[in-house]
C-alpha atoms as a PDB file:
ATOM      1  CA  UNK A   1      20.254  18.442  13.886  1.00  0.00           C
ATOM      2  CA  UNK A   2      22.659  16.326  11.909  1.00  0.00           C
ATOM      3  CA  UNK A   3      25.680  15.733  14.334  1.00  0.00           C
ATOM      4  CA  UNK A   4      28.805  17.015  13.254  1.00  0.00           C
ATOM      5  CA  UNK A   5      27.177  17.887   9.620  1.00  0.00           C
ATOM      6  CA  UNK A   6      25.567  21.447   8.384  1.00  0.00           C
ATOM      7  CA  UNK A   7      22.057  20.927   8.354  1.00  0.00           C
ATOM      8  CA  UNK A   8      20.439  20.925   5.409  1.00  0.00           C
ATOM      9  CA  UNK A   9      18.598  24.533   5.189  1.00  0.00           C
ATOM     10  CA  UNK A  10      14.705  22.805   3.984  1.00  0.00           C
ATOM     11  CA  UNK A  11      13.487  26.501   4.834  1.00  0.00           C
ATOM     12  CA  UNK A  12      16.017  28.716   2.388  1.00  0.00           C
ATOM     13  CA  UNK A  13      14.400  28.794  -0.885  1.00  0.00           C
ATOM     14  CA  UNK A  14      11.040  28.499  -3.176  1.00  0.00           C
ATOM     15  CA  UNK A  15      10.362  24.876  -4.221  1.00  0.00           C
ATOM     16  CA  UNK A  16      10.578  24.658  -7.839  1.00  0.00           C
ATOM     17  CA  UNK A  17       9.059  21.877 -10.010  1.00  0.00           C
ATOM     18  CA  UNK A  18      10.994  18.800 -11.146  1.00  0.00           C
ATOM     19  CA  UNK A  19       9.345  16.717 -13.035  1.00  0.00           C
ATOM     20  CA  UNK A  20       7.507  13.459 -12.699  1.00  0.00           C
ATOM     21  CA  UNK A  21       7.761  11.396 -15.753  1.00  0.00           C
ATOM     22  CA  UNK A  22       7.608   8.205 -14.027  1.00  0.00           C
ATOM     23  CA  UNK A  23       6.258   5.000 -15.604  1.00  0.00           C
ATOM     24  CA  UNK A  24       4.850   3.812 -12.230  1.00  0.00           C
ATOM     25  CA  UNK A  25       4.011  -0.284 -12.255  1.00  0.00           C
ATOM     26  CA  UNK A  26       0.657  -0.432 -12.881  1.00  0.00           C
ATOM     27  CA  UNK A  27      -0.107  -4.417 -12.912  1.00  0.00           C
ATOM     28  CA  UNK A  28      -0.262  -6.942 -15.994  1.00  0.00           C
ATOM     29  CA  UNK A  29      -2.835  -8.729 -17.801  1.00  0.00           C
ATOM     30  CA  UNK A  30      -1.892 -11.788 -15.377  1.00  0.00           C
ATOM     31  CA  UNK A  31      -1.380 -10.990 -11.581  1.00  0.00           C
ATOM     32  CA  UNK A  32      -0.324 -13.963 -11.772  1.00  0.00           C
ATOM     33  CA  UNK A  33       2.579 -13.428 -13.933  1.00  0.00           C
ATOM     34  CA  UNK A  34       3.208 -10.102 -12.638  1.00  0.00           C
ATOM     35  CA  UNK A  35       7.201  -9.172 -12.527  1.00  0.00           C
ATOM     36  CA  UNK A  36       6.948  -5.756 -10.588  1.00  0.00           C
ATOM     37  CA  UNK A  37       8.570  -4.985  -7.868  1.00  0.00           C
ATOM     38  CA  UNK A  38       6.238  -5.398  -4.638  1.00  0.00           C
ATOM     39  CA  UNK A  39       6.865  -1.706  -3.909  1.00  0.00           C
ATOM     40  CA  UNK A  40       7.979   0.441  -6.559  1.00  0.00           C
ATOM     41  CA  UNK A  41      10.545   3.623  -5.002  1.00  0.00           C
ATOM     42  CA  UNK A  42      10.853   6.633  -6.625  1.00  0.00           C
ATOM     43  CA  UNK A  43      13.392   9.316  -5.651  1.00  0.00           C
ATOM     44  CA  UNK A  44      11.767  12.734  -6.321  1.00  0.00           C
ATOM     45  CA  UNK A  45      15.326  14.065  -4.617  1.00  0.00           C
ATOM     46  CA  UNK A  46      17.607  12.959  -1.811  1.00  0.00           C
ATOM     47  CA  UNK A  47      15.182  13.708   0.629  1.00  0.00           C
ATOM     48  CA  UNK A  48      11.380  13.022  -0.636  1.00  0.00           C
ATOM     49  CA  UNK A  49      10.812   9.215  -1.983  1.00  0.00           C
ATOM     50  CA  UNK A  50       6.950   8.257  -3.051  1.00  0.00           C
ATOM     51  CA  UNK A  51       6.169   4.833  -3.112  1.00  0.00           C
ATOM     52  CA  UNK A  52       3.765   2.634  -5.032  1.00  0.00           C
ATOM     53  CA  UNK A  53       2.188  -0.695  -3.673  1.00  0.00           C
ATOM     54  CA  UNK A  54       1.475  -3.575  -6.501  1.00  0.00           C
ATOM     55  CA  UNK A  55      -1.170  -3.822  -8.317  1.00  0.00           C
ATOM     56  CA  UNK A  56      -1.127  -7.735  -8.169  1.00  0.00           C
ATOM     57  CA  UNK A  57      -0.971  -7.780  -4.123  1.00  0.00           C
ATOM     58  CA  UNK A  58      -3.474  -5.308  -4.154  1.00  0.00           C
ATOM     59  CA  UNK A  59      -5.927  -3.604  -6.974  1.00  0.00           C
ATOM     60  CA  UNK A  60      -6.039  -0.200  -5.132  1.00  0.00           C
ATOM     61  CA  UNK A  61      -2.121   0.260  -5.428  1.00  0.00           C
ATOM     62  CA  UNK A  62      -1.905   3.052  -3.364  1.00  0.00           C
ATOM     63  CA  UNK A  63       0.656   5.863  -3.224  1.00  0.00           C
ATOM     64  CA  UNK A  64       3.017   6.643  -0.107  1.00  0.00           C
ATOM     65  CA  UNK A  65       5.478   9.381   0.407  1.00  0.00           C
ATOM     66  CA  UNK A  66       8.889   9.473   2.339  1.00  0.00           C
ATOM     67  CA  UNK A  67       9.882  12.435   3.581  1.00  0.00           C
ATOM     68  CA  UNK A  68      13.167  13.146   5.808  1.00  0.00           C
ATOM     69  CA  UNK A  69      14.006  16.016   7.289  1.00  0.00           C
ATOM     70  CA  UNK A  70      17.388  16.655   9.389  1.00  0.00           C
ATOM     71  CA  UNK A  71      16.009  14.929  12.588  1.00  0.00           C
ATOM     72  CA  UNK A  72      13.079  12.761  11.511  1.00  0.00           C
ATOM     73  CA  UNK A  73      11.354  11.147   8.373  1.00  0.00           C
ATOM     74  CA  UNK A  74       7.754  10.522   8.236  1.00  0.00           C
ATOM     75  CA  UNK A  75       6.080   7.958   6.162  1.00  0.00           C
ATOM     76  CA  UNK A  76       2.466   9.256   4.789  1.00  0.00           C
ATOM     77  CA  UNK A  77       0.267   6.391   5.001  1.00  0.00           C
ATOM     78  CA  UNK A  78       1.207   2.331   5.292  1.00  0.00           C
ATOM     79  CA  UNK A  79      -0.614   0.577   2.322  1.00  0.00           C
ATOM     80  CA  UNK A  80      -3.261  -1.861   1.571  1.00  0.00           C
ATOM     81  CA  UNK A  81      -1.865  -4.682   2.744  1.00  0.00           C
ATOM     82  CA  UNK A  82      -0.934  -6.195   6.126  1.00  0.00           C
ATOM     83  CA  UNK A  83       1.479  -8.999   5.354  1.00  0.00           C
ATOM     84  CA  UNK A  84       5.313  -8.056   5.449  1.00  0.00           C
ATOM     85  CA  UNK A  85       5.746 -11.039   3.353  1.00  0.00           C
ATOM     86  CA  UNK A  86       3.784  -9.502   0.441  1.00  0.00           C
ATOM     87  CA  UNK A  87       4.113  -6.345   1.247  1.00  0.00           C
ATOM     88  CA  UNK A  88       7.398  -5.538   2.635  1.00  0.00           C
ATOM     89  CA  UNK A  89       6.808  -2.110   3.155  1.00  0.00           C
ATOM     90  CA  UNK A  90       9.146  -1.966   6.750  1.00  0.00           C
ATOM     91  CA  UNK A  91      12.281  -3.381   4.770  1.00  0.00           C
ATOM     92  CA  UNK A  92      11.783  -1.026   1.859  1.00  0.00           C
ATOM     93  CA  UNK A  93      11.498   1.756   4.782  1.00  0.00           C
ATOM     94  CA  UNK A  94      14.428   0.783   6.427  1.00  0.00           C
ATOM     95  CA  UNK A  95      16.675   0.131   3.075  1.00  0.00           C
ATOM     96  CA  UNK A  96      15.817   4.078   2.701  1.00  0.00           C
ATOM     97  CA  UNK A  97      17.092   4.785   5.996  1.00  0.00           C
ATOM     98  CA  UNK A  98      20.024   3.082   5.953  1.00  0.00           C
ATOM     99  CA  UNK A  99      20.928   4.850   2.163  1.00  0.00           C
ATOM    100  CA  UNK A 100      19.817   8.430   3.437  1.00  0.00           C
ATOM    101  CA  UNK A 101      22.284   7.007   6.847  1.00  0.00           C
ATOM    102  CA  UNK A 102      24.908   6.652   4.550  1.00  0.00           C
ATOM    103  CA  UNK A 103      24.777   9.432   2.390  1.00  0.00           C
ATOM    104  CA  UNK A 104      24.091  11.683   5.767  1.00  0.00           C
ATOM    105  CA  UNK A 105      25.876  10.067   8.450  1.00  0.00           C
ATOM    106  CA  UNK A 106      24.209  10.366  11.405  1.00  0.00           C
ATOM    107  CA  UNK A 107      22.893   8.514  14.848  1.00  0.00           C
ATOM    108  CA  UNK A 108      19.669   7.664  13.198  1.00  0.00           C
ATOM    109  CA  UNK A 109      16.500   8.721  12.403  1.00  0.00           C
ATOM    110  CA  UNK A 110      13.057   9.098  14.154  1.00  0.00           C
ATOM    111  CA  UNK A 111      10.776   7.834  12.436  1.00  0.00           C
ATOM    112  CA  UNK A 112       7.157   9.289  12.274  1.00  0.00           C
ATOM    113  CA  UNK A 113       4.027   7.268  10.659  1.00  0.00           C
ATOM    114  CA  UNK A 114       1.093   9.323   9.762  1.00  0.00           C
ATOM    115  CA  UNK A 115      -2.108   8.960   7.436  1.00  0.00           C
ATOM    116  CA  UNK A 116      -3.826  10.626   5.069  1.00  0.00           C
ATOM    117  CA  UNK A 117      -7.062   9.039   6.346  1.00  0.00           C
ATOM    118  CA  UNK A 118      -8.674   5.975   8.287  1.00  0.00           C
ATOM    119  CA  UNK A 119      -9.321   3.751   5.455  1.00  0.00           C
ATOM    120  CA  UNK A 120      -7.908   0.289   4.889  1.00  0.00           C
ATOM    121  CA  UNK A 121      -5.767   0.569   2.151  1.00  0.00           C
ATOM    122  CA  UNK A 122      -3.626   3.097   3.883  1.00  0.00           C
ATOM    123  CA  UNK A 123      -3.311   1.518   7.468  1.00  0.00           C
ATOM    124  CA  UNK A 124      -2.881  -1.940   6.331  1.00  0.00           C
ATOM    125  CA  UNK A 125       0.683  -2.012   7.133  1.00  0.00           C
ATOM    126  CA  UNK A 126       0.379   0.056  10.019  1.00  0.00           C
ATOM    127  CA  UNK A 127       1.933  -3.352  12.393  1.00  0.00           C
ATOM    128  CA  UNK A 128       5.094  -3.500  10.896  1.00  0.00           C
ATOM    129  CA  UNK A 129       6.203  -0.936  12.541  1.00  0.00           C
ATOM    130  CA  UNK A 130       4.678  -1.031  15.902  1.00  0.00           C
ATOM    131  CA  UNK A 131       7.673  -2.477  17.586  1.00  0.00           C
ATOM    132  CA  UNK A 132      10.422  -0.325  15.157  1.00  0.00           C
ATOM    133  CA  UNK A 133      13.097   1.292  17.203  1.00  0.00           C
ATOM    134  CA  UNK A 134      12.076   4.936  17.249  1.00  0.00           C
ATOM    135  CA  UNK A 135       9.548   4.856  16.013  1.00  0.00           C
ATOM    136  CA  UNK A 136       6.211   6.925  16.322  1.00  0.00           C
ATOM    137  CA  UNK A 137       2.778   5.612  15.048  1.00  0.00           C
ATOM    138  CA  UNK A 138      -0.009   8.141  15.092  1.00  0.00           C
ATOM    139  CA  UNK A 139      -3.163   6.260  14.877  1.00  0.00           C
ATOM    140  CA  UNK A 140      -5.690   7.606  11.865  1.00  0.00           C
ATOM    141  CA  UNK A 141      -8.573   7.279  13.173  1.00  0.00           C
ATOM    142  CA  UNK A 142     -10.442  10.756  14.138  1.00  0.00           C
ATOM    143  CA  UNK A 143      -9.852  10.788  18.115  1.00  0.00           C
ATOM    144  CA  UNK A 144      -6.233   9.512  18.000  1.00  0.00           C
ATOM    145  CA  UNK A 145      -5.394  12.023  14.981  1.00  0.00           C
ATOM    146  CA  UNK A 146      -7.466  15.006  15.775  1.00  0.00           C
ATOM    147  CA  UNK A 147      -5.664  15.056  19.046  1.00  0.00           C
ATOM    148  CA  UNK A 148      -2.223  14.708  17.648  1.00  0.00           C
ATOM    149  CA  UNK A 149      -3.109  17.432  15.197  1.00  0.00           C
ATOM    150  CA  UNK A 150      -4.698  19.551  17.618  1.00  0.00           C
ATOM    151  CA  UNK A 151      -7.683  19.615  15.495  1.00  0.00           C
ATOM    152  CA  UNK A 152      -9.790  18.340  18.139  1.00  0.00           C
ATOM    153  CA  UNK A 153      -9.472  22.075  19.781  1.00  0.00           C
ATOM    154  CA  UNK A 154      -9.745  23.730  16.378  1.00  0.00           C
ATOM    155  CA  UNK A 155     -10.377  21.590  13.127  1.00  0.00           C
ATOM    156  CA  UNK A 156      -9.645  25.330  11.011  1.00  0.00           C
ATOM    157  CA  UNK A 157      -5.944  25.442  12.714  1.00  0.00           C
ATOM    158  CA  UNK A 158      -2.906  24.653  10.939  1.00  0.00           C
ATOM    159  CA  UNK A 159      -1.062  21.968  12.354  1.00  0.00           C
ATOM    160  CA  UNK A 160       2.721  21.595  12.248  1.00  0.00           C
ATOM    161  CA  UNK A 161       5.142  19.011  12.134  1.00  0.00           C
ATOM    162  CA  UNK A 162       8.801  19.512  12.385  1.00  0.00           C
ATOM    163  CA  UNK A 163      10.996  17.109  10.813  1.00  0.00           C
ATOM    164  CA  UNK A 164      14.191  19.035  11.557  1.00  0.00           C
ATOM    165  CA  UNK A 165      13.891  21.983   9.259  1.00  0.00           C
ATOM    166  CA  UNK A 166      11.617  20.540   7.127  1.00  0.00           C
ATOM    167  CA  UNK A 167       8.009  21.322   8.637  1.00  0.00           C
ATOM    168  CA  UNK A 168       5.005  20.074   6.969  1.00  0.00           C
ATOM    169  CA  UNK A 169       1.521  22.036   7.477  1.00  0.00           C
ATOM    170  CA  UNK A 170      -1.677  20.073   8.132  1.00  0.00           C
ATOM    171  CA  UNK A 171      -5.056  20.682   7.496  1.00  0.00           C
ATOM    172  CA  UNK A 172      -8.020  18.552   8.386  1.00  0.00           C
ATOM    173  CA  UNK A 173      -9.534  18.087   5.434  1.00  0.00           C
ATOM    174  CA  UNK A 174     -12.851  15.519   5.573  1.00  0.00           C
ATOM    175  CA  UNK A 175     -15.187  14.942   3.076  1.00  0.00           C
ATOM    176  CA  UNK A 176     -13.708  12.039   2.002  1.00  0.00           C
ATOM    177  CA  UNK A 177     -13.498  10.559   5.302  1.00  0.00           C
ATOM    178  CA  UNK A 178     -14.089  12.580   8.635  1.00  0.00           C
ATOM    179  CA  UNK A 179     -10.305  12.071   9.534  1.00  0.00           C
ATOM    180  CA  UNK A 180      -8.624  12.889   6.443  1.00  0.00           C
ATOM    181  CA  UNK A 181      -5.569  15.612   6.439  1.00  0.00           C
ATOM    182  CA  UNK A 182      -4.023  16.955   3.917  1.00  0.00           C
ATOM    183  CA  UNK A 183      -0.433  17.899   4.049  1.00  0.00           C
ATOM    184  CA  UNK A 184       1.721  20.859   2.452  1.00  0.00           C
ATOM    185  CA  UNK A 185       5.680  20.129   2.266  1.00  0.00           C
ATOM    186  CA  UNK A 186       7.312  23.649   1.427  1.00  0.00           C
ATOM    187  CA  UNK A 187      10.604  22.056   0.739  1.00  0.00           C
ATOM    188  CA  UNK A 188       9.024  20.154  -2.535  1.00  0.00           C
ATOM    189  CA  UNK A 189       5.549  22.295  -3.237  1.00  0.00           C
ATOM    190  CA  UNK A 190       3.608  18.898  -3.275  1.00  0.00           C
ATOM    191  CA  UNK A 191       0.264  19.077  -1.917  1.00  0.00           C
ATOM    192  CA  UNK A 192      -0.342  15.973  -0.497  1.00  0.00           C
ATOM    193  CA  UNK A 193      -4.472  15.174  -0.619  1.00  0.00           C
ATOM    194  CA  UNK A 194      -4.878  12.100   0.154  1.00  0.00           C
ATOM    195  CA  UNK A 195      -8.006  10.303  -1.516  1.00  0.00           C
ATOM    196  CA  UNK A 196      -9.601  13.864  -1.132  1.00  0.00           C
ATOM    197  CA  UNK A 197      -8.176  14.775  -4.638  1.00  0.00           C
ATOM    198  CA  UNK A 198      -6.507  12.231  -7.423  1.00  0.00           C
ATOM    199  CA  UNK A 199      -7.324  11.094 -10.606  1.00  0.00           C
ATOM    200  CA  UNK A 200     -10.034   9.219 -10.039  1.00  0.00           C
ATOM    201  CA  UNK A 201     -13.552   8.455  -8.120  1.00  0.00           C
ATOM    202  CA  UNK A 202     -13.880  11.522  -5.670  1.00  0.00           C
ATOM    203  CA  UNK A 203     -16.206   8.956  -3.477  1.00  0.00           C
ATOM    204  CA  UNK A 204     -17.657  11.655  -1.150  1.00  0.00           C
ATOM    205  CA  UNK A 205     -18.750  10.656   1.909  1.00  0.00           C
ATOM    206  CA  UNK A 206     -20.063  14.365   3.249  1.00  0.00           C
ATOM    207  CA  UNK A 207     -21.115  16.813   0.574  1.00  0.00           C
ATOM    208  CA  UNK A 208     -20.820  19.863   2.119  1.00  0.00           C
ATOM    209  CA  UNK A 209     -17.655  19.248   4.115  1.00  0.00           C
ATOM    210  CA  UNK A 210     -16.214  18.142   1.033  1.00  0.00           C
ATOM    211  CA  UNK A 211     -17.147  21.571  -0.691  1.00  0.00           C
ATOM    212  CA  UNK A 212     -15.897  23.582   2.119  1.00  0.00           C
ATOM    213  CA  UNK A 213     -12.409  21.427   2.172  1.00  0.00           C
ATOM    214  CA  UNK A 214     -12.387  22.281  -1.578  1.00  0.00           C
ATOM    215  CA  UNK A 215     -12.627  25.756  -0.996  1.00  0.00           C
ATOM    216  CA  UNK A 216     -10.092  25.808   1.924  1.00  0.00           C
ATOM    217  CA  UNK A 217      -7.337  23.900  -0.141  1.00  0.00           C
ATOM    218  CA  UNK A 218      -7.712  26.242  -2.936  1.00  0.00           C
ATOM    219  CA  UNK A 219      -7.549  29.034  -0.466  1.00  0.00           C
ATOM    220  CA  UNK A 220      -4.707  27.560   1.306  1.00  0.00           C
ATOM    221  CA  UNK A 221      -2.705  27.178  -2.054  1.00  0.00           C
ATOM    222  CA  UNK A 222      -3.405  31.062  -2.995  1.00  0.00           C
ATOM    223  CA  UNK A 223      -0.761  32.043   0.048  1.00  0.00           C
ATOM    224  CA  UNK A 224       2.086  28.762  -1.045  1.00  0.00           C
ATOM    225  CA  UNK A 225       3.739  27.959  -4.285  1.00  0.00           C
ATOM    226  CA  UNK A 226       2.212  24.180  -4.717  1.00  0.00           C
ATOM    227  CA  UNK A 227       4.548  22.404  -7.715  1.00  0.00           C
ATOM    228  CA  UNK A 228       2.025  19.471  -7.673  1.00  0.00           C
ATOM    229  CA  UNK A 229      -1.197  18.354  -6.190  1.00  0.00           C
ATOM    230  CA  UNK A 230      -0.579  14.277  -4.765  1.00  0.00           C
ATOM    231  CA  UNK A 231      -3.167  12.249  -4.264  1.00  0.00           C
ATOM    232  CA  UNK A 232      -2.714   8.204  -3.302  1.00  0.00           C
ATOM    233  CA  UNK A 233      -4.198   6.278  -6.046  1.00  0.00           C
ATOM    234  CA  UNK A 234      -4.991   6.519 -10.046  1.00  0.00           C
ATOM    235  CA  UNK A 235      -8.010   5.351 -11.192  1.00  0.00           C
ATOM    236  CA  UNK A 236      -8.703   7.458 -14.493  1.00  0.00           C
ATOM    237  CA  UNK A 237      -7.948   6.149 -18.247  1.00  0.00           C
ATOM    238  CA  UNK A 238      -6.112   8.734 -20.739  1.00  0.00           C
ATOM    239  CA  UNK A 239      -9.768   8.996 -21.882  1.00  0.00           C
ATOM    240  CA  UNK A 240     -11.489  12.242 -21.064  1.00  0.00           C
ATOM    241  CA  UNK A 241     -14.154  11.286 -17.929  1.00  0.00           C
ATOM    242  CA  UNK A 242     -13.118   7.382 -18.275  1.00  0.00           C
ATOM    243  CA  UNK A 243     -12.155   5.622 -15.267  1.00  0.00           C
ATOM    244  CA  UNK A 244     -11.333   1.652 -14.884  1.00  0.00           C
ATOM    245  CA  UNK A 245     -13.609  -0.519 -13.452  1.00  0.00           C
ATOM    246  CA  UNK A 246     -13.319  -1.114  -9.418  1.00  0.00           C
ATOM    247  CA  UNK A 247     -10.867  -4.098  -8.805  1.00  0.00           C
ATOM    248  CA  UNK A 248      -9.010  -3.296 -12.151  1.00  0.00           C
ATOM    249  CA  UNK A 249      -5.371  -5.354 -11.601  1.00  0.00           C
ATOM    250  CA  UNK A 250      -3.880  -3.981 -14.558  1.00  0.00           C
ATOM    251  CA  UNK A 251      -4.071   0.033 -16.152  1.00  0.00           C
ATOM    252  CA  UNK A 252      -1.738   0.473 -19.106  1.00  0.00           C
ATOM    253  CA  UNK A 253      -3.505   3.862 -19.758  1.00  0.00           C
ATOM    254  CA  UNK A 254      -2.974   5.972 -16.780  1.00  0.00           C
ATOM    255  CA  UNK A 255      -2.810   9.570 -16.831  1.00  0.00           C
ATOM    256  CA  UNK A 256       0.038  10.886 -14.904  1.00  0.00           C
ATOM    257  CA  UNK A 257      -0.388  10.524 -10.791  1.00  0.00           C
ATOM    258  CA  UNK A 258      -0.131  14.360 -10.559  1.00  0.00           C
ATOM    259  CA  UNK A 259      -2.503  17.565 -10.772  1.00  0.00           C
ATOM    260  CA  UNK A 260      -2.426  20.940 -10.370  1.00  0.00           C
ATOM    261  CA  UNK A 261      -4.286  23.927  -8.145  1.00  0.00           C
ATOM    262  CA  UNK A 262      -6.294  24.432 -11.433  1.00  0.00           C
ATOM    263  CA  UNK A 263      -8.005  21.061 -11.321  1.00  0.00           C
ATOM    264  CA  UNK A 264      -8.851  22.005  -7.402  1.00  0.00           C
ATOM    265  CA  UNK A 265     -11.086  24.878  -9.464  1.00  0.00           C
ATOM    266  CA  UNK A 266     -12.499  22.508 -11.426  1.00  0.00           C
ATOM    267  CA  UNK A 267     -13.424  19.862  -8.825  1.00  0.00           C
ATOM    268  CA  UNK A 268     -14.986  23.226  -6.806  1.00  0.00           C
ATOM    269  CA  UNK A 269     -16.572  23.791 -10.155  1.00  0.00           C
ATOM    270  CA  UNK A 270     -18.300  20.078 -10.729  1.00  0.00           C
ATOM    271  CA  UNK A 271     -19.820  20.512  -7.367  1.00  0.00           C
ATOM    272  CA  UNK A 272     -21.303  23.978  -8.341  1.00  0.00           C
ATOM    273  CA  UNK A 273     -22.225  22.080 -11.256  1.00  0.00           C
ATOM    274  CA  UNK A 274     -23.962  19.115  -9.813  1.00  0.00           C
ATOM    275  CA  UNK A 275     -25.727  21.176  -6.947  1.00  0.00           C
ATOM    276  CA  UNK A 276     -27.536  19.914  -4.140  1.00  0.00           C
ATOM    277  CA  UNK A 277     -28.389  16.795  -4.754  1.00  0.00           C
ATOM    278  CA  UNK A 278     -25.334  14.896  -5.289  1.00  0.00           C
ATOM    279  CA  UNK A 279     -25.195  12.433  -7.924  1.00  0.00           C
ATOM    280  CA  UNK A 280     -22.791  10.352  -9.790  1.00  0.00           C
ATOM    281  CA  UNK A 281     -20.830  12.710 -12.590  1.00  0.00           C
ATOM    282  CA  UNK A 282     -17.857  11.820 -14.587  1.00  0.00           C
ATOM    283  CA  UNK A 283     -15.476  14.857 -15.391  1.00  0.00           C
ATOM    284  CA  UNK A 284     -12.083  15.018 -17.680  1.00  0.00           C
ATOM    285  CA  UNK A 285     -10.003  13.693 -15.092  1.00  0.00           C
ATOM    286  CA  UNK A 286     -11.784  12.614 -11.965  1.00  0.00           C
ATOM    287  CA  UNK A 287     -15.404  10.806 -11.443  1.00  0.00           C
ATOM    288  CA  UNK A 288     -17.822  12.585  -8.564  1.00  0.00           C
ATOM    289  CA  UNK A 289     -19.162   9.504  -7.029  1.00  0.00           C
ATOM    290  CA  UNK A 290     -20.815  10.443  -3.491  1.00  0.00           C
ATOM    291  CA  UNK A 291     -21.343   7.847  -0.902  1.00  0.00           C
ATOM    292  CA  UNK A 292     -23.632   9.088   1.813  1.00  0.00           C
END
């Protein structure tokens, strides 16, 4: 724990919802031109940052999350783009450090990378930090993260990470993509899906493991208050079951980056809907697309 401070008690209370009216950068009608930030930081509170990659280094702008804890932080995911030059993602990490340092003096903090999933545009920037200090990179792919999880022995488990106080719960979650987790923070509420749930193209790669992960997160989220369902990207228009083109580099109209446990009904509901044969169906705020 913190030496020589009180630890802060991430256990002691329900989370209750703050909101998140953020005008997140979301490109310009010249990439070019573009006068974003490369990483845009948003401080939920002291202790949970999520992140946002540019549009104009890359068109899938994912989301990342920040969480510290009173002995480690853990970075969700590491971006779409490789190059620290464009993509600074290790300086913006270690700027939040060093503020968190500050504000909670300390010797330091471990640092922890995990992934939502396997996919390029969240493991792009996994080498700037393989030769951090203390640092821990758990590799996404299904055999290095199944293991770390323990989901190799029992994909149903919950897995557990402690970042001092603050433990997340894991659940393999693939449908998506055969690696994906999904992770519960009980010190926010967020639900943290991954590319398993956002709004925008639900590209699923295994029908009926995506139903069944469906059905488990909605189970899950029965038992735990969840304040928001988090996903990594936005893809939708403010247009009812309108989405923006693939490679779109600039989205003026974006509905908000987060969703609720009702809209986990209603994805379970579009797949009722659609059946057995998957096909391509566009729904108020998210697009069915499968893949397989």
């Amino acid at each position: 724990m913190d030496s020589g401070r009180t630890p802060i008690d991430f256990a002691g209370r329900v989370p209750r919802s703050r909101g998140l009216d953020v005008r997140w950068i979301h490109g310009s009608p010249s990439a070019k031109h573009n006068t974003d930030p490369d990483i845009q930081v948003h401080a939920y509170d002291e202790h949970t940052f999520i992140l946002r990659q540019n549009m104009a280094i890359h068109y899938e702008a994912p989301f990342l999350f920040l969480l510290f804890g009173n002995d480690r932080a853990v970075l969700l995911d590491t971006g779409a783009t490789a190059s620290a030059e464009f993509f600074p993602l290790r300086r913006v990490v270690d700027e939040l450090v060093e503020g968190r340092l500050t504000r909670n003096p300390r010797p330091g903090y471990h640092l922890l990378v995990l992934h939502t999933h396997a996919h390029g545009d969240h493991i792009a920037g996994d080498g700037q930090f393989a030769d951090r200090p203390d640092t821990t990179v758990v590799g996404a792919d299904l055999a290095t993260a199944w293991e770390y999880f323990g989901f190799d022995a029992d994909p149903t488990s919950v897995a557990r990470v402690d970042l001092g106080g603050r433990v997340l719960e894991c659940l393999a979650t693939p449908g998506h993509h055969e690696a994906a987790v999904t992770f519960y923070d009980p010190w926010t509420g967020f639900l943290l899906t991954g590319d398993t749930v956002y709004p925008g193209r639900l590209y699923v790669q295994d029908w009926s493991a995506y139903a069944r992960t469906i059905d488990r997160l909605i189970e899950f989220s029965e038992s735990r208050p969840v304040t928001h369902v988090l996903g990594c990207h936005i893809e939708m228009t403010t247009e009812p079951g309108v989405d923006y083109p693939v490679r779109t580099t600039y989205q003026p109209d974006e509905p908000p980056l987060q969703m609720t446990t009702g809209h986990l009904h209603e994805i379970r509901a579009a797949l009722d809907e659609i059946g057995a044969r998957p096909e391509r169906r566009a729904f108020p705020l998210f697009v069915i697309r499968p893949t397989g």
